[in-house]
Protein backbone atom coordinates (compact mmCIF):
# COMPACT_ATOMS: atom_id res chain seq x y z
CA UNK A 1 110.20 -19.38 185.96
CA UNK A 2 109.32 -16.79 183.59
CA UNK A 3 108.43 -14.20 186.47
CA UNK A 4 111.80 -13.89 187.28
CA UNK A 5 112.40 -12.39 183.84
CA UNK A 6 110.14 -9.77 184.76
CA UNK A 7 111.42 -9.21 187.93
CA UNK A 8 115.30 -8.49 186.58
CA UNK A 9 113.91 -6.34 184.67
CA UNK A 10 112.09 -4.53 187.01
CA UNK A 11 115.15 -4.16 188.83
CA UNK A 12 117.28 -3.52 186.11
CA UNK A 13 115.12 -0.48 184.59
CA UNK A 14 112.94 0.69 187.20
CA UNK A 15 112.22 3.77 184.56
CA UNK A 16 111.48 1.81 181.81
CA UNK A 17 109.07 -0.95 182.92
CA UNK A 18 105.39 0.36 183.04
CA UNK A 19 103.61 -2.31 183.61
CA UNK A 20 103.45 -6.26 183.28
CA UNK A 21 100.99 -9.09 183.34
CA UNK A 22 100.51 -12.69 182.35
CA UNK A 23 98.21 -13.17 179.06
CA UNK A 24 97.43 -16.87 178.57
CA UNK A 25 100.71 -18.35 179.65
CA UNK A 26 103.18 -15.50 178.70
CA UNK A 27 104.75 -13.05 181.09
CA UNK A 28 104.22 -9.75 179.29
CA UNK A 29 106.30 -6.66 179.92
CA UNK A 30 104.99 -3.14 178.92
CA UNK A 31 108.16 -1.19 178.69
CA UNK A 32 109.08 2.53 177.03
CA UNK A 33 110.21 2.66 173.64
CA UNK A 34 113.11 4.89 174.23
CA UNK A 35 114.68 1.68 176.13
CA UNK A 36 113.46 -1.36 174.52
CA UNK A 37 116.60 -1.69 172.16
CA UNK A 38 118.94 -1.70 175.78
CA UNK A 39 116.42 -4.20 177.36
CA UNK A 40 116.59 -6.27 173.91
CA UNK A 41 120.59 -6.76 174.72
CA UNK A 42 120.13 -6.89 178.39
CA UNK A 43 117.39 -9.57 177.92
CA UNK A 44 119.61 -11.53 174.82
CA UNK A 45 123.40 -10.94 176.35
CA UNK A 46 122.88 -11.76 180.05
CA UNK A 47 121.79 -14.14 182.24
CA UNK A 48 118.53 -14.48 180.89
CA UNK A 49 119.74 -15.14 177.34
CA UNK A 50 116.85 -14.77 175.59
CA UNK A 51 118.96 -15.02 172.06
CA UNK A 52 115.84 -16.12 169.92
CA UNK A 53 113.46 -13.56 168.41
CA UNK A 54 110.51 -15.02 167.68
CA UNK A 55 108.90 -12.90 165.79
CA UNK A 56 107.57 -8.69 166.32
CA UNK A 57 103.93 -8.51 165.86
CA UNK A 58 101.50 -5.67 165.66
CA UNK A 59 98.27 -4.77 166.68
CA UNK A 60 96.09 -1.57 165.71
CA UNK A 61 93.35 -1.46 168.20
CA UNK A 62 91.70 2.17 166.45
CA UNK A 63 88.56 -0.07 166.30
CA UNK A 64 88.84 -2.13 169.36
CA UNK A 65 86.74 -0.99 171.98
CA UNK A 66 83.62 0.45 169.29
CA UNK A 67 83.66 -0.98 166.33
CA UNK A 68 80.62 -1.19 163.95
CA UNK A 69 82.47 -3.76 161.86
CA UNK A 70 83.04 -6.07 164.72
CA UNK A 71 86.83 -5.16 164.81
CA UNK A 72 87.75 -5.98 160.95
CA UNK A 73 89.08 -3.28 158.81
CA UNK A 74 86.56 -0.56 157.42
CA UNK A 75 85.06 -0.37 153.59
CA UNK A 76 85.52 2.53 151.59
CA UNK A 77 82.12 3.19 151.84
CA UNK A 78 82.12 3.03 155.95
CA UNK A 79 85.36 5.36 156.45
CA UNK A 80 83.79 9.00 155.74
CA UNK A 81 80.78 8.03 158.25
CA UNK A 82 83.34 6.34 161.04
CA UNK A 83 85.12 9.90 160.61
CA UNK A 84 82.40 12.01 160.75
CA UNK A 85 81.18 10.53 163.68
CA UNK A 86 84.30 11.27 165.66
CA UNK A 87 84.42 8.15 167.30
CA UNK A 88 87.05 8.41 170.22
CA UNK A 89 90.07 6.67 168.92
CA UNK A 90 92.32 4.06 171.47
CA UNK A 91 95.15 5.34 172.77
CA UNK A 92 97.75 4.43 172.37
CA UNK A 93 96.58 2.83 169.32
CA UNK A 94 99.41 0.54 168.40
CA UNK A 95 101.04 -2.61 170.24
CA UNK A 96 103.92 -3.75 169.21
CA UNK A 97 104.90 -7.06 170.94
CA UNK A 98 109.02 -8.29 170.71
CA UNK A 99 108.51 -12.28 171.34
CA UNK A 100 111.37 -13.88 172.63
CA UNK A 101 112.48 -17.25 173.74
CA UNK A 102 115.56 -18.87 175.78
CA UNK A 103 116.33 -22.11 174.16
CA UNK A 104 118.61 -22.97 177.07
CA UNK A 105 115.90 -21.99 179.62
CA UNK A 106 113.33 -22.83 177.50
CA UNK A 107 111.36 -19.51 179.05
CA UNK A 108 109.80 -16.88 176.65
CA UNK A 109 108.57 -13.23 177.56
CA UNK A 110 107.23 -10.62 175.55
CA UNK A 111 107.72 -6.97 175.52
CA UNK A 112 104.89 -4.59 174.47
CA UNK A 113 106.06 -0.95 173.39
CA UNK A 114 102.59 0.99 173.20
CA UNK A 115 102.39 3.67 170.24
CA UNK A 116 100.06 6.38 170.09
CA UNK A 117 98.72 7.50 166.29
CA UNK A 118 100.28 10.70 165.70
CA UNK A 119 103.80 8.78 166.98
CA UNK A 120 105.24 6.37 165.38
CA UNK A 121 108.53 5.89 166.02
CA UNK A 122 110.34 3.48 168.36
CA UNK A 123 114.16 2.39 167.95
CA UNK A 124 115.43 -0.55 166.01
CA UNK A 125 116.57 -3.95 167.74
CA UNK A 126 118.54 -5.03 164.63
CA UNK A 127 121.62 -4.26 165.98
CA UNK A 128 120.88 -6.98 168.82
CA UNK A 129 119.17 -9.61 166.44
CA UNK A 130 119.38 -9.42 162.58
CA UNK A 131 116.42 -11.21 162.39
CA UNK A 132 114.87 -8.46 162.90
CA UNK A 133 115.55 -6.56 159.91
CA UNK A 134 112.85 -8.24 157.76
CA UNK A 135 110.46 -8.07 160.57
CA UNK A 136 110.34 -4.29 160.90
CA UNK A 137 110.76 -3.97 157.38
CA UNK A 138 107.40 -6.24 157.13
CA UNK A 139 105.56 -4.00 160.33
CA UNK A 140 106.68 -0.63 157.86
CA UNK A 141 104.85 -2.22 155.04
CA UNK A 142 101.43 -3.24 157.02
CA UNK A 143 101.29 -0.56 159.36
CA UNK A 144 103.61 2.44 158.80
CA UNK A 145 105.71 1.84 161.83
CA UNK A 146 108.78 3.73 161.77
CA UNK A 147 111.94 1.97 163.22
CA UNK A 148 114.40 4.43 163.69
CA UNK A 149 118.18 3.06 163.10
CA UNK A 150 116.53 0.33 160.49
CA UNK A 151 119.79 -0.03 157.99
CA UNK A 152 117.15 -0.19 155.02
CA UNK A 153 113.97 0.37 155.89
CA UNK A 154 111.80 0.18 152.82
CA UNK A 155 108.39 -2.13 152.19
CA UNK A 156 109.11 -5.39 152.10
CA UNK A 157 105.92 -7.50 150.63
CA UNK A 158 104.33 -4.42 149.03
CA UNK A 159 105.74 -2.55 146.29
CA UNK A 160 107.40 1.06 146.44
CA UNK A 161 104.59 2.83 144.67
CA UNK A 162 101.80 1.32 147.18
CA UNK A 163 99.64 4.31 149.03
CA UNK A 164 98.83 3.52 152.79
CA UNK A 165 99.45 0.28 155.06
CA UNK A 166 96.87 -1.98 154.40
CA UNK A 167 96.95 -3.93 157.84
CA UNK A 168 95.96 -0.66 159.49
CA UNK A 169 91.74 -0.49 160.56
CA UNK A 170 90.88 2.25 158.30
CA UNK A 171 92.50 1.73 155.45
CA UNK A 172 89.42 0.77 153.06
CA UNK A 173 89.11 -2.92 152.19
CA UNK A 174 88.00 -1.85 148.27
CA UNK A 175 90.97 0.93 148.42
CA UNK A 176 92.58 1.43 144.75
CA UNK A 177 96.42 1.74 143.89
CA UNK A 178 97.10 3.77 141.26
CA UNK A 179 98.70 2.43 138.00
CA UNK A 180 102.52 2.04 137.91
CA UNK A 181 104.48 1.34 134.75
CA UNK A 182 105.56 -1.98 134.22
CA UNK A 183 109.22 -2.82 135.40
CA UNK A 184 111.53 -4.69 133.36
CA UNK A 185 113.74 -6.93 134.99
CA UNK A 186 116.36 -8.14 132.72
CA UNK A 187 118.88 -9.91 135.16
CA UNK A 188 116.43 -12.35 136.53
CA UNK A 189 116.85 -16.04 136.42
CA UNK A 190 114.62 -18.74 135.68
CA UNK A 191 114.53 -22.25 137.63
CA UNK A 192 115.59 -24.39 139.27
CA UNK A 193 115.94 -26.87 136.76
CA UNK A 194 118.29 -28.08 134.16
CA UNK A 195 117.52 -27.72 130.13
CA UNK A 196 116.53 -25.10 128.59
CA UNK A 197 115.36 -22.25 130.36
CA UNK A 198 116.84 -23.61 133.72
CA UNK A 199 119.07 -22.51 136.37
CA UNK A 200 121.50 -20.60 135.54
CA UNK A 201 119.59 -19.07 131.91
CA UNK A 202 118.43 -15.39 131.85
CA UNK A 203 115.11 -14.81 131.33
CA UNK A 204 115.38 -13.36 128.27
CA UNK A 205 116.88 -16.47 126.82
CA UNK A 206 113.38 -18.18 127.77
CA UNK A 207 109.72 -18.19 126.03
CA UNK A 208 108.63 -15.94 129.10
CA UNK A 209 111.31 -13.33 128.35
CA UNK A 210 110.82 -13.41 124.59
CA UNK A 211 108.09 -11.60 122.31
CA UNK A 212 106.16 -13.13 119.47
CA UNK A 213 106.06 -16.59 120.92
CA UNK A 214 103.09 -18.39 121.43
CA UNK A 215 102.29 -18.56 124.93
CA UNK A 216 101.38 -21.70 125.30
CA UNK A 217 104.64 -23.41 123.78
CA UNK A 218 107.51 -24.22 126.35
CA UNK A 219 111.14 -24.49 125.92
């Protein structure tokens, strides 16, 4: 069963398992971050062959335990009160949970890697799973998590200009971006489709690429 996952890794890194637990059905291992790359390609490579990641997910819990919102992100309005009250902030105040899964076994376990605020950083698994690469790239974007080793770690969803991590509790729900010049992008293709304007036909070449045509018209 799944406890014996935990249990070769307890004996595998005595140092690096802190803690585990079950949470609704999953096994959950709370494990350093200086080792959870090496317990990613002991976990995927050996015996347990956990060779599916799931997915990474992330969890800021800076308004968990007192929360005058209930939990949900603050308004622009409520941040310079919640920070003049100096309201003890969770620590560590990130989760970050690796989900894996043994399709031969058909067992899953999850490893937690606790962050505090002022750190950051843990070490990237993408060497072990590429899959991963979009899913740190995405946990960067919402919550400024720092994966050191990341090939190309840039934001993913939002773009390059974008000020703060929106998934994290205090950024302000009515938050403005400032203005960015529009980008042309002259290489991109429209479709699918065949005709005019189709696969295969710059954008340019189409009614959407094109000034002074009517907007309604279509190729």
């Amino acid at each position: 069963m799944a406890q014996a996952l935990v249990d070769l890794l307890r004996e595998g890194f005595q140092e690096a398992v802190l803690s585990s637990h079950s949470h609704r059905g999953d096994e959950v291992v709370v494990v350093r971050r200086e080792s959870v790359q090496e317990m990613c390609r002991f976990l995927k490579q050996g015996e347990a062959r956990m060779q599916l990641l799931r997915y990474i997910a992330c969890v800021d819990l800076l308004t968990f335990d007192n929360e005058m919102t209930g939990g949900g992100a603050l308004a622009s309005n409520e941040v310079p009160v919640y920070e003049l009250a100096k309201k003890p902030a969770r620590e560590p105040r990130f989760h970050l949970g690796y989900n894996l899964y043994s399709v031969v076994r058909k067992q899953s376990v999850r490893l937690r890697v606790e962050l505090r605020s002022d750190d950051v950083k843990v070490p990237t698994v993408t060497s072990v799973w590429k899959t991963a690469d979009w899913w740190e790239r995405y946990l960067f974007d919402m919550f400024g998590i720092e994966f050191i080793g990341h090939p190309n770690l840039k934001r993913i969803l939002m773009y390059p200009e974008f000020q703060g991590h929106p998934l994290r509790k205090d950024y302000p729900t009515r938050k403005r971006q400032p203005l960015v010049a529009e980008l042309e992008f002259p290489d991109l293709i429209r479709g699918p489709g065949p005709g005019a304007g189709g696969a295969g036909v710059p954008m340019s070449q189409t009614h959407v690429g094109r000034k002074n045509v009517d907007p309604t018209t279509y190729d």
